[in-house]
Protein backbone atom coordinates (compact mmCIF):
# COMPACT_ATOMS: atom_id res chain seq x y z
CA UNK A 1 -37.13 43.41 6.76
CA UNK A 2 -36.79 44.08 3.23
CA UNK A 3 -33.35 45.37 3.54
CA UNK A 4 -32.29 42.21 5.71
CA UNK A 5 -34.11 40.19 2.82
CA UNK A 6 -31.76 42.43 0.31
CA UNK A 7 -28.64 41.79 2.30
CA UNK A 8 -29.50 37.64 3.12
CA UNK A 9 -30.17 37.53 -1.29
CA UNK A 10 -26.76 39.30 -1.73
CA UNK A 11 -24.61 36.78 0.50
CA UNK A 12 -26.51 33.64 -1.03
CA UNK A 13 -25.98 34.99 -4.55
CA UNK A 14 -21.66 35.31 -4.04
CA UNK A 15 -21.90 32.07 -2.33
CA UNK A 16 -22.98 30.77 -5.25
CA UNK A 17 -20.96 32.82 -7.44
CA UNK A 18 -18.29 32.05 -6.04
CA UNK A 19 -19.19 28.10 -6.18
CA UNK A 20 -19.86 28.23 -9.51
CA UNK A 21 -16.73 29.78 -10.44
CA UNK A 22 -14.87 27.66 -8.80
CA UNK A 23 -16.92 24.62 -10.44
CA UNK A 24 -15.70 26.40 -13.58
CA UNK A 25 -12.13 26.63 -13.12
CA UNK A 26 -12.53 22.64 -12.43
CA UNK A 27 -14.13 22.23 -15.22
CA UNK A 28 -11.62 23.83 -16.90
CA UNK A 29 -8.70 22.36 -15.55
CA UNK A 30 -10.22 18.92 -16.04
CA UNK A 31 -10.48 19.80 -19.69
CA UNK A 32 -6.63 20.74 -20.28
CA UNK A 33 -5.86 17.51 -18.81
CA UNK A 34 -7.90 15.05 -21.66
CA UNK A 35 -7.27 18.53 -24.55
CA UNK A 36 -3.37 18.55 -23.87
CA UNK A 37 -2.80 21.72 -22.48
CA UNK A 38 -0.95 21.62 -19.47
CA UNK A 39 1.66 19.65 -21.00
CA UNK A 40 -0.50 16.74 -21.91
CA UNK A 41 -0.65 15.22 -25.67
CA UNK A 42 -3.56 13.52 -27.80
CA UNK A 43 -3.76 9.98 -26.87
CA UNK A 44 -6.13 7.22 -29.02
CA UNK A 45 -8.87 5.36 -26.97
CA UNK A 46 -8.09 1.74 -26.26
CA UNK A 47 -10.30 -0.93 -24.82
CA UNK A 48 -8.71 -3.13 -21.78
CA UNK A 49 -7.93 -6.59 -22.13
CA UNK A 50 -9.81 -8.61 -19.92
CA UNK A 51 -11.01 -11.44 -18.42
CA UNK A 52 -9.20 -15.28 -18.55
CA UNK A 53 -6.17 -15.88 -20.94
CA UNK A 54 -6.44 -17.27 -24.20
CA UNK A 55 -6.36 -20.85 -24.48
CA UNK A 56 -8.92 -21.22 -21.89
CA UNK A 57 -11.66 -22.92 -23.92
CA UNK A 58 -9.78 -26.26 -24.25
CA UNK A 59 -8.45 -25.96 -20.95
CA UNK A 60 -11.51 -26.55 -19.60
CA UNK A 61 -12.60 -28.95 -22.33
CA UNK A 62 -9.18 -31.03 -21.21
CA UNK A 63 -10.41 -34.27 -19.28
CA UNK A 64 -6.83 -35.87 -19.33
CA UNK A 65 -6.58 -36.12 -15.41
CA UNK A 66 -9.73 -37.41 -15.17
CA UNK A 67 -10.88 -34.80 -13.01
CA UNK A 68 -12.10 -30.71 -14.14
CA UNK A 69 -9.33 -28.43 -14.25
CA UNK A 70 -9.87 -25.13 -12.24
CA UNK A 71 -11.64 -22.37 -14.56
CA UNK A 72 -9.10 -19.59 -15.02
CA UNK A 73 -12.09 -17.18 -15.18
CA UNK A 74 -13.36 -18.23 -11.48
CA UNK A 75 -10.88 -20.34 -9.58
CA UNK A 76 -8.50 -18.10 -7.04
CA UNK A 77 -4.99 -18.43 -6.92
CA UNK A 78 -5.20 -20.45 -3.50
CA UNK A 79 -7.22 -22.70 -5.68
CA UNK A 80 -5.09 -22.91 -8.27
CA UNK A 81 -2.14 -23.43 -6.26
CA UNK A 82 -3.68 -26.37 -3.82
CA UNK A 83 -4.68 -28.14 -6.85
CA UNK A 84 -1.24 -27.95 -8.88
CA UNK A 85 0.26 -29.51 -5.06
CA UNK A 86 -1.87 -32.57 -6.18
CA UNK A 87 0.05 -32.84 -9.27
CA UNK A 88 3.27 -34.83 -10.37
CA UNK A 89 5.72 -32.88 -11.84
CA UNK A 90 4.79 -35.17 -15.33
CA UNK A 91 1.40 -33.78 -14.92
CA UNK A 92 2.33 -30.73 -14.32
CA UNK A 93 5.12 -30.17 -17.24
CA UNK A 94 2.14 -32.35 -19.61
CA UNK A 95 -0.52 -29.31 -18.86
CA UNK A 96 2.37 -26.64 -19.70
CA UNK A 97 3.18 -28.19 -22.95
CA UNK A 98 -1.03 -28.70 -23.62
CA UNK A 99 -1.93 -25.28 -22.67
CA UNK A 100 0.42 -22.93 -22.25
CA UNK A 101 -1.13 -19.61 -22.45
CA UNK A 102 -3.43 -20.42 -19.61
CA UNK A 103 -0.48 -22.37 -17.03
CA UNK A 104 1.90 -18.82 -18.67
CA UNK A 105 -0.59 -16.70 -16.76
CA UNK A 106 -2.36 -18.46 -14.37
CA UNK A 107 -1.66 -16.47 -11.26
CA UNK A 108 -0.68 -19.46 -7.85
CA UNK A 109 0.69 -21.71 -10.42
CA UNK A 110 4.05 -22.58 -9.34
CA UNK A 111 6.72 -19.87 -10.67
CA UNK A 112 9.01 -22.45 -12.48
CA UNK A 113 6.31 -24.27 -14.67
CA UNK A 114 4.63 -20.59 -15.57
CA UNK A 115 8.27 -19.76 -17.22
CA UNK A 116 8.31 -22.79 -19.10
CA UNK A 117 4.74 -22.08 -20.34
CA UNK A 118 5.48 -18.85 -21.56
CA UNK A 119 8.98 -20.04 -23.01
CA UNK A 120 6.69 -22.24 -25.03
CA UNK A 121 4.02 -19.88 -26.19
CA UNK A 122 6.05 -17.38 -27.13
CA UNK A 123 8.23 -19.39 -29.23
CA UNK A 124 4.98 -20.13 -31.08
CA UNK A 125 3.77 -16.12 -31.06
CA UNK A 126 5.46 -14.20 -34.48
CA UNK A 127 5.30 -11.04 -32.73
CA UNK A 128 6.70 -11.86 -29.47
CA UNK A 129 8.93 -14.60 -29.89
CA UNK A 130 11.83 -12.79 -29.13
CA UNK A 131 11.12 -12.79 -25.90
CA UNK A 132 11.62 -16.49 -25.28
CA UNK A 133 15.33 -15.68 -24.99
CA UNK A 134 17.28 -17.93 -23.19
CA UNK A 135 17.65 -17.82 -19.18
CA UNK A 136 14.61 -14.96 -19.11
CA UNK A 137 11.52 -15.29 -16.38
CA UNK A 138 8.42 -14.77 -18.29
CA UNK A 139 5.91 -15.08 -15.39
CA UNK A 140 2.68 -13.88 -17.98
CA UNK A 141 2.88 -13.26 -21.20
CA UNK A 142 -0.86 -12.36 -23.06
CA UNK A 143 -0.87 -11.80 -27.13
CA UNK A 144 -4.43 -10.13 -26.67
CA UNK A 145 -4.38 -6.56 -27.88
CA UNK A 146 -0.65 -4.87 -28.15
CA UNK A 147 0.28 -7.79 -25.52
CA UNK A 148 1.12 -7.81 -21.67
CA UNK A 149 4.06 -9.45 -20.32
CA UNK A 150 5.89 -9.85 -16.77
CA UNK A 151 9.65 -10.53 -16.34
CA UNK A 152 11.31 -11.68 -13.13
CA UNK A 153 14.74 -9.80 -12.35
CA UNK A 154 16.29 -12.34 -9.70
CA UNK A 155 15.03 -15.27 -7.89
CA UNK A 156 11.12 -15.26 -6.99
CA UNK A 157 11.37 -18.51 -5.98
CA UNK A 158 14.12 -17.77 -3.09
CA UNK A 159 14.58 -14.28 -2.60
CA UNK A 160 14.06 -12.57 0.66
CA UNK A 161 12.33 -9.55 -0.78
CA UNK A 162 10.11 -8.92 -3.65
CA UNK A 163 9.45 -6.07 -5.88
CA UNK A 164 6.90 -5.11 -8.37
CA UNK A 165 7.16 -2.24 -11.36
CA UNK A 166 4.07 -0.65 -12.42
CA UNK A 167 4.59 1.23 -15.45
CA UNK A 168 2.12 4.50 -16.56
CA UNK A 169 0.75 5.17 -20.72
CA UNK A 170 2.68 3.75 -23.81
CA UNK A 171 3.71 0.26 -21.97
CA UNK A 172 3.12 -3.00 -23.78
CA UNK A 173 4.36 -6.37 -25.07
CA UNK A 174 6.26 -4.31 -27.08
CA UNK A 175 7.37 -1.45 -25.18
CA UNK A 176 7.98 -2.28 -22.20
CA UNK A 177 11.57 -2.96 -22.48
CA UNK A 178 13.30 0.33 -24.91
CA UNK A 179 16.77 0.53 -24.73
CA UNK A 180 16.29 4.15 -25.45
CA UNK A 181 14.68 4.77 -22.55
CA UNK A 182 16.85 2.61 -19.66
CA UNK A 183 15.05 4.13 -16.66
CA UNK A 184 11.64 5.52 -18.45
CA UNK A 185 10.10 1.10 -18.98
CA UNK A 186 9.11 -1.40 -16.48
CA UNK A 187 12.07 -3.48 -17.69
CA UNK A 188 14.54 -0.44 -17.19
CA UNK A 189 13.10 0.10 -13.59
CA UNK A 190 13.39 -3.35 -12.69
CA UNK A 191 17.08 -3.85 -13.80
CA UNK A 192 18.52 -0.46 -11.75
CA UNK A 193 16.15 -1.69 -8.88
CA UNK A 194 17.46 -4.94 -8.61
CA UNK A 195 21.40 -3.84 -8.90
CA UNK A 196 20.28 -1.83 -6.29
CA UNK A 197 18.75 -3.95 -3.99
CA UNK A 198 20.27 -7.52 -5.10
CA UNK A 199 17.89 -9.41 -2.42
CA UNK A 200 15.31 -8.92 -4.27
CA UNK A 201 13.38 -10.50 -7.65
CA UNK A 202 11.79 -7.55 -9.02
CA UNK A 203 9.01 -8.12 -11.65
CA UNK A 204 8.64 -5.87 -14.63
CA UNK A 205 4.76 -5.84 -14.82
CA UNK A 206 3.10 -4.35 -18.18
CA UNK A 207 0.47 -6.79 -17.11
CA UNK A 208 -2.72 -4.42 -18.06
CA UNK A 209 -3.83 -2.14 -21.20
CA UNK A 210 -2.11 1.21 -21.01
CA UNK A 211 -3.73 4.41 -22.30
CA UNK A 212 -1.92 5.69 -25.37
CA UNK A 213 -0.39 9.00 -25.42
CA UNK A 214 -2.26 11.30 -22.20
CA UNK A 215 -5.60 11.71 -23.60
CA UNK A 216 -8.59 10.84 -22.59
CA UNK A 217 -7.96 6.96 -21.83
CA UNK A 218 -4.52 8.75 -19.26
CA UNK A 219 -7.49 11.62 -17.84
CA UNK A 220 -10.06 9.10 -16.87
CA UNK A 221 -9.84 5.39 -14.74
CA UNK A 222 -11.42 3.40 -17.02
CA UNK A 223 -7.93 1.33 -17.96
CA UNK A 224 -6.98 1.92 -14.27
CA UNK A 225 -10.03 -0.33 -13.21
CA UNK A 226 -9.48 -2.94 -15.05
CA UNK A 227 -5.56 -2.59 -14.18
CA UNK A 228 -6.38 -2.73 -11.08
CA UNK A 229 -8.52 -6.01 -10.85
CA UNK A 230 -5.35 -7.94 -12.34
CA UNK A 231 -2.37 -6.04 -9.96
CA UNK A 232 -4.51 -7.42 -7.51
CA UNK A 233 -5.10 -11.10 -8.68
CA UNK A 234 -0.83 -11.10 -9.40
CA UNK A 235 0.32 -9.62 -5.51
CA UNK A 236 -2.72 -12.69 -4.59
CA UNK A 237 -0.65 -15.39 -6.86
CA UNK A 238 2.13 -14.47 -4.97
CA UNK A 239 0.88 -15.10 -1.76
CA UNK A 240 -0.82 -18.03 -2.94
CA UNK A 241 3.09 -19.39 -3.89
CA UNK A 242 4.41 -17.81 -0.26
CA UNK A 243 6.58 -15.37 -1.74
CA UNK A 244 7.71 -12.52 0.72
CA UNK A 245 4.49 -9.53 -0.03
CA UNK A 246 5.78 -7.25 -2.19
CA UNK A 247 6.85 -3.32 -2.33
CA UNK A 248 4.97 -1.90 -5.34
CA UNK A 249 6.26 1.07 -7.50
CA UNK A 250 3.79 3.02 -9.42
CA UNK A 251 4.96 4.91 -12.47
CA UNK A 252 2.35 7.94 -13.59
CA UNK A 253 -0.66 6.98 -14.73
CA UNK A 254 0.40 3.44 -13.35
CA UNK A 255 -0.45 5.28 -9.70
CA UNK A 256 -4.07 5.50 -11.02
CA UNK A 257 -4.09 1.50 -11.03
CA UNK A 258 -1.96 1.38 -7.49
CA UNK A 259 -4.69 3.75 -5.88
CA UNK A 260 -7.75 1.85 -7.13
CA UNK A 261 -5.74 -1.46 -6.68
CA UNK A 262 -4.49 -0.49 -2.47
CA UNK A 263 -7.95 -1.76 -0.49
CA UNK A 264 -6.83 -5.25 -2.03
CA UNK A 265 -3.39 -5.18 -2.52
CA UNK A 266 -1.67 -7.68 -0.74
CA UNK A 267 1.56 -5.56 -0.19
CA UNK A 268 4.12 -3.94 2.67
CA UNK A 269 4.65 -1.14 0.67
CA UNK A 270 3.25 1.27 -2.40
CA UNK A 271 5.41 3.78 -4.05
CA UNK A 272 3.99 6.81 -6.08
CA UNK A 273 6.73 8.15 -8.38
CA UNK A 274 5.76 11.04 -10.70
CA UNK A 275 2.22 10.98 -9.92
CA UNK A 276 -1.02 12.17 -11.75
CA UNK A 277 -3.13 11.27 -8.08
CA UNK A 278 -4.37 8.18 -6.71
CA UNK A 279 -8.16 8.88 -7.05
CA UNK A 280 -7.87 9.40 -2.98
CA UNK A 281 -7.81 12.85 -1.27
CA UNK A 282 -5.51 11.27 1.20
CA UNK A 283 -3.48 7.57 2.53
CA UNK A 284 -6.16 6.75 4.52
CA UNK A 285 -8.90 7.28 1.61
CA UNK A 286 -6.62 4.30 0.33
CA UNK A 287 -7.57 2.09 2.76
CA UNK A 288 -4.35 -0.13 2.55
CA UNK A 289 -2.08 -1.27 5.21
CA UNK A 290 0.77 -0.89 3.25
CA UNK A 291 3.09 2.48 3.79
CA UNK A 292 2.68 4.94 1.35
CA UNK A 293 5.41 6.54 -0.28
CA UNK A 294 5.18 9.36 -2.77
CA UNK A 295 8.77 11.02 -5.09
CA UNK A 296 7.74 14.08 -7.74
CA UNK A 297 11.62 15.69 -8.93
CA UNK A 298 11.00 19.30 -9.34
CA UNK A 299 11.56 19.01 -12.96
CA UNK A 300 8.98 16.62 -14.03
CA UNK A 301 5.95 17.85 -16.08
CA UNK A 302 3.23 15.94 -14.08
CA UNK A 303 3.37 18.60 -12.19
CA UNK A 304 1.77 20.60 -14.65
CA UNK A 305 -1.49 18.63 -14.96
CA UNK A 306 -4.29 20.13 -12.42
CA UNK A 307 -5.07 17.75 -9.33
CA UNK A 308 -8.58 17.67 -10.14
CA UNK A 309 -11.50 15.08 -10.32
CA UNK A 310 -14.31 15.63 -11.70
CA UNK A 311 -16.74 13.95 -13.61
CA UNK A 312 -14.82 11.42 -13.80
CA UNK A 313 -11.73 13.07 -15.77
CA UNK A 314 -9.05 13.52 -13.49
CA UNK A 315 -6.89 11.71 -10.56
CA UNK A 316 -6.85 13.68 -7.69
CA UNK A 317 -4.74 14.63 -4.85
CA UNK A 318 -1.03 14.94 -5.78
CA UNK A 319 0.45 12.15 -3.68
CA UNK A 320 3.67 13.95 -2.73
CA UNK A 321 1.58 17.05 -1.41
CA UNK A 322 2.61 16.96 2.52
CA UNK A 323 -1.51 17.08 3.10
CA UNK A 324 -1.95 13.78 1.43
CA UNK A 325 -0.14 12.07 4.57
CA UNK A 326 2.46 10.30 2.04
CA UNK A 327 6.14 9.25 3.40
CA UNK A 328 8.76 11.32 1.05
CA UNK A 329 11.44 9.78 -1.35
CA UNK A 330 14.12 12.75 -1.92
CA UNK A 331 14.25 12.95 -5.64
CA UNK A 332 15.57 16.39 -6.10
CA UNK A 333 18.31 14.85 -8.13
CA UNK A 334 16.15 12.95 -10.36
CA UNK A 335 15.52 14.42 -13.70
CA UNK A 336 12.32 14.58 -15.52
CA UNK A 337 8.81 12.27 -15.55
CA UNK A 338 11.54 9.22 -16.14
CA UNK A 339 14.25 9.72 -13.97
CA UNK A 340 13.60 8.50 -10.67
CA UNK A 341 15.34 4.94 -10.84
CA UNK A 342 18.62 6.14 -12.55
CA UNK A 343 21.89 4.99 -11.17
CA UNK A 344 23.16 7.13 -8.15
CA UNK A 345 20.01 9.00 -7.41
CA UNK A 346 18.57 9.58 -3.98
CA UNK A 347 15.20 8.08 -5.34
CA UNK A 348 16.93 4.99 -6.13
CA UNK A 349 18.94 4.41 -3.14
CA UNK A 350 15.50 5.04 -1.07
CA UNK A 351 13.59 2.56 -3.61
CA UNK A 352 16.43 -0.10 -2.40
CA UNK A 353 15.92 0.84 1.03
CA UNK A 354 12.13 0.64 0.37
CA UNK A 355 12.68 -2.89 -1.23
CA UNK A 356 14.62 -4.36 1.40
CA UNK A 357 12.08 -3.02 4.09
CA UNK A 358 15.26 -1.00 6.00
CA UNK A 359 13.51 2.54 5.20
CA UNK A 360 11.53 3.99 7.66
């Protein structure tokens, strides 16, 4: 008995050896993703912009129609939609002159009046106002923080097929759009995407606070969250306006947002391009009914940070493993964490394909 007692203790005690070691390494790995080993760098903390859009105070304060206008921090975008129907166009244009930071991003407002709005307020922002450039979509535009902004490519009001651009750490008001970097911003992405596929208005969306650098804001979902909660609330405006549901591409740590976002996402398809993980083990942890689609180029250096989660640092499940049930997008030809929409790539072409809903 005692020896069977010796032999049981020796088989526990490597079972938990072994577990603990391999709690270790996970540990471990976890901690070169938010340290910057593994190809990561130092990254400063930032603290998501939230809730309804400036201006938002005397919007509800505004009695002019005689009636309440719907709160921006409550009302959906159905609501928001049926109620500018029971507008004029003069009331309409009168509320967009009044308040245009809150009719700029007020998500089921009708498309046209949202790009005068944001014509208007950024004309009036120091920062920004170079974005007010003549003939360019602003559908949101938010000072707050380093600013968020969204820029139609195409017609959203007409076009057949819709795109959206989610973009992964160092993306804001100010960033989003760096002509060093054609393919590497939202605003690159969306211009080779829509040559590409020219049926389709593809929105640049640096609509949520980005970490900085790949610290610990890029190694945790904190930002992701509240990314999420607003990449939902824009694919739900455009419903609410009947535009065609959209394909969604997720850039890095912009995958984080897509993932948390996909239960909710009113989509037909999400793209994963040079993923960190989806915090999902697998597409139907994602619970979406949009496809899934997942491109990693063998050069890119995501592929150095572990696919770990744990304690909350980490994302996950690399997306383009074959075990995570994700469709492929060939991207051997692509060329580091940024080149996956450049002209004449096999990731690109597929995108278009993607966009236009003739992949399958």
């Amino acid at each position: 008995m005692r020896r069977w007692n010796n032999r049981r203790n020796s088989r526990w005690n490597n079972r938990w050896n072994n577990r603990w070691k391999r709690t270790l390494t996970t540990v471990a790995l976890a901690a070169a993703v938010v340290t910057g080993t593994a190809g990561w760098a130092a990254g400063n903390g930032q603290r998501p912009v939230t809730g309804p859009p400036p201006g938002s105070e005397a919007w509800r304060a505004d009695t002019s129609l005689g009636r309440a206008l719907p709160d921006p921090a409550h009302a959906t975008p159905r609501e928001v939609a049926a109620f500018f129907r029971t507008l004029t166009g003069a009331q309409q244009r009168g509320l967009a002159h009044r308040h245009p930071t809150v009719v700029g991003n007020l998500d089921g407002a009708p498309v046209a009046l949202r790009y005068e709005a944001n014509a208007t307020a950024l004309r009036r922002d120091a920062r920004f106002a170079h974005l007010a450039g003549h003939g360019r979509r602003i559908l949101a535009f938010d000072p707050r923080g380093r600013g968020q902004v969204a820029e139609v490519y195409g017609d959203l009001e007409r076009s057949r097929h819709v795109a959206v651009v989610v973009p992964g750490s160092d993306i804001d008001a100010g960033t989003y759009d760096r002509p060093t970097d054609p393919y590497g911003t939202p605003a690159g992405m969306a211009r080779q995407l829509r040559a590409a596929a020219k049926d389709t208005a593809v929105i640049a969306w640096a609509g949520y606070t980005t970490p900085v650098g790949v610290g610990l804001d890029a190694a945790t979902g904190d930002l992701a969250e509240a990314g999420a909660a607003r990449l939902t609330r824009l694919t739900d405006g455009l419903a609410a306006v009947d535009a065609p549901a959209p394909a969604v591409f997720c850039h890095s740590y912009g995958s984080v947002v897509c993932g948390l976002a996909a239960p909710r996402l009113k989509a037909g398809d999400l793209v994963v391009l040079g993923s960190p993980g989806m915090r999902a083990g697998t597409v139907a942890e994602l619970d979406t009914t949009a496809r899934v689609w997942a491109a990693k180029d063998p050069s890119d250096w995501i592929s150095k940070v572990p696919n770990v989660q744990l304690l909350g640092l980490g994302h996950g499940t690399d997306p383009a493993d074959p075990a995570f049930g994700a469709r492929r997008v060939p991207a051997a030809d692509a060329h580091g964490h940024t080149g996956y929409f450049a002209p004449g790539t096999q990731s690109l072409r597929t995108f278009a394909a993607i966009a236009r809903g003739e992949a399958r």
